[in-house]
N, C-alpha and C. Protein backbone atom coordinates (compact mmCIF):
# COMPACT_ATOMS: atom_id res chain seq x y z
N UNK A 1 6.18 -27.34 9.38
CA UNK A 1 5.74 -26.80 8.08
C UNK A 1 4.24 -27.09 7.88
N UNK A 2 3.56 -28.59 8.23
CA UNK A 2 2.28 -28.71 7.98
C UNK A 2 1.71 -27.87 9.20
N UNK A 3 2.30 -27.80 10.31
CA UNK A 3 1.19 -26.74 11.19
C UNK A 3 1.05 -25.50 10.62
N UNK A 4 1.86 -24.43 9.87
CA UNK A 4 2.10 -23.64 9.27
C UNK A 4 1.21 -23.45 8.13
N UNK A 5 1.00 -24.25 7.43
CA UNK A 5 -0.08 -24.06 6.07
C UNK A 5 -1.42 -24.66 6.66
N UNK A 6 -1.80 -25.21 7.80
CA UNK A 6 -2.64 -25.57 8.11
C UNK A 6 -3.14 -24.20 9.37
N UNK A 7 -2.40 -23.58 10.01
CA UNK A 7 -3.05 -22.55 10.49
C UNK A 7 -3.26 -21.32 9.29
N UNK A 8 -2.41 -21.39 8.57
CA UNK A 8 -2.43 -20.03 7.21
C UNK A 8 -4.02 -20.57 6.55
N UNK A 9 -4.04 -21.46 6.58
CA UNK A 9 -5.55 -22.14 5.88
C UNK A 9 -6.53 -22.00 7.11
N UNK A 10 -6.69 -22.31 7.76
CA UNK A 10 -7.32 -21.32 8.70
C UNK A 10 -7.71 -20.21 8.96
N UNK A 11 -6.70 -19.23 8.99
CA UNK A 11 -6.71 -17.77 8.93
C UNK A 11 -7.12 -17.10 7.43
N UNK A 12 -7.19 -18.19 6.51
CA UNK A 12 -8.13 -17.47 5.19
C UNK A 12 -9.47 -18.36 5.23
N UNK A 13 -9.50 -19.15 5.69
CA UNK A 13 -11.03 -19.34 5.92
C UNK A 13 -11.82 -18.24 6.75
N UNK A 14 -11.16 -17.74 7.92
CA UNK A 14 -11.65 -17.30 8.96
C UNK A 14 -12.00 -15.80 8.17
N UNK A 15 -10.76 -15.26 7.60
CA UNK A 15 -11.13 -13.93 6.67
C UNK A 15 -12.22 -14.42 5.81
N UNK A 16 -12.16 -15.39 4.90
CA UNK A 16 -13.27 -15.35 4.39
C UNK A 16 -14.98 -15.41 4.86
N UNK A 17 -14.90 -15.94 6.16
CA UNK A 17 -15.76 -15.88 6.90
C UNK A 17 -16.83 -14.40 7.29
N UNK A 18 -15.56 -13.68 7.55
CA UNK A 18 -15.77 -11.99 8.27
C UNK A 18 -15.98 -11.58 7.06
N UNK A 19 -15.32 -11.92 5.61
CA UNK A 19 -15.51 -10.82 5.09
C UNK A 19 -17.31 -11.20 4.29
N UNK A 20 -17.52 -12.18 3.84
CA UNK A 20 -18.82 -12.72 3.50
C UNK A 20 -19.93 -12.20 5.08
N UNK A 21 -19.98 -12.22 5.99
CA UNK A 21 -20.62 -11.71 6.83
C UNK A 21 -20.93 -10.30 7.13
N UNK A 22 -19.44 -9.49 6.67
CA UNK A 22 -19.64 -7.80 6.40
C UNK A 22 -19.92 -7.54 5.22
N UNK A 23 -20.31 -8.16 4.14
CA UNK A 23 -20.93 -8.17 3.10
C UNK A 23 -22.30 -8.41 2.84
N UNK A 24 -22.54 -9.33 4.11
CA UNK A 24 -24.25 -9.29 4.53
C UNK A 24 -24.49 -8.50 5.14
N UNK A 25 -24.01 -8.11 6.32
CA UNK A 25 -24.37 -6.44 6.94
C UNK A 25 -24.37 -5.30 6.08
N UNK A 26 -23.27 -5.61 5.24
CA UNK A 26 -23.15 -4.23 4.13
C UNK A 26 -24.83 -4.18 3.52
N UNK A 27 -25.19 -5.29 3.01
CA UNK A 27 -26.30 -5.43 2.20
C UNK A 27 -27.73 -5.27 2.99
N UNK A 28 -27.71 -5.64 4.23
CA UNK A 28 -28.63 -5.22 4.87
C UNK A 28 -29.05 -4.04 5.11
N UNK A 29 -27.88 -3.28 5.37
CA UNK A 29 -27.90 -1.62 5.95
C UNK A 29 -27.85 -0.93 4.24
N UNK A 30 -27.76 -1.12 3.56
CA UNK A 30 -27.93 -0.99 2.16
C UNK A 30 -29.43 -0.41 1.90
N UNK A 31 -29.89 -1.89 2.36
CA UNK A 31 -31.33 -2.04 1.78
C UNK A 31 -32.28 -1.35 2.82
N UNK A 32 -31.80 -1.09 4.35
CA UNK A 32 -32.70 -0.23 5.47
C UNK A 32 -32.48 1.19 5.02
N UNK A 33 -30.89 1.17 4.55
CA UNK A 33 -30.71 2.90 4.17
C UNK A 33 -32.04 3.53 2.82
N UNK A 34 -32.29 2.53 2.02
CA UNK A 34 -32.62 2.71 0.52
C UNK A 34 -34.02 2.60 0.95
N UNK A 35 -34.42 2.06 1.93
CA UNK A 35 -35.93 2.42 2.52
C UNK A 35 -36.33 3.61 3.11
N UNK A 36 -35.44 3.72 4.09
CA UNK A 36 -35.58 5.51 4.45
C UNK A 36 -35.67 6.68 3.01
């Protein structure tokens, strides 16, 4: 059971990871698009 909530806690760190990082790409290509 503790390996279980301890990999599930993992696997939402890790999403939170990707998704804060495609949120910086989002914002980058945002701001190159809004320059063109």
């Amino acid at each position: 059971m503790m390996n279980y909530a301890a990999d599930f806690a993992r696997f939402c760190n890790l999403l939170h990871a990707l998704r804060q990082q495609q949120m910086l790409l989002f914002h980058i290509f945002e701001n190159n698009v809004v320059k063109f």
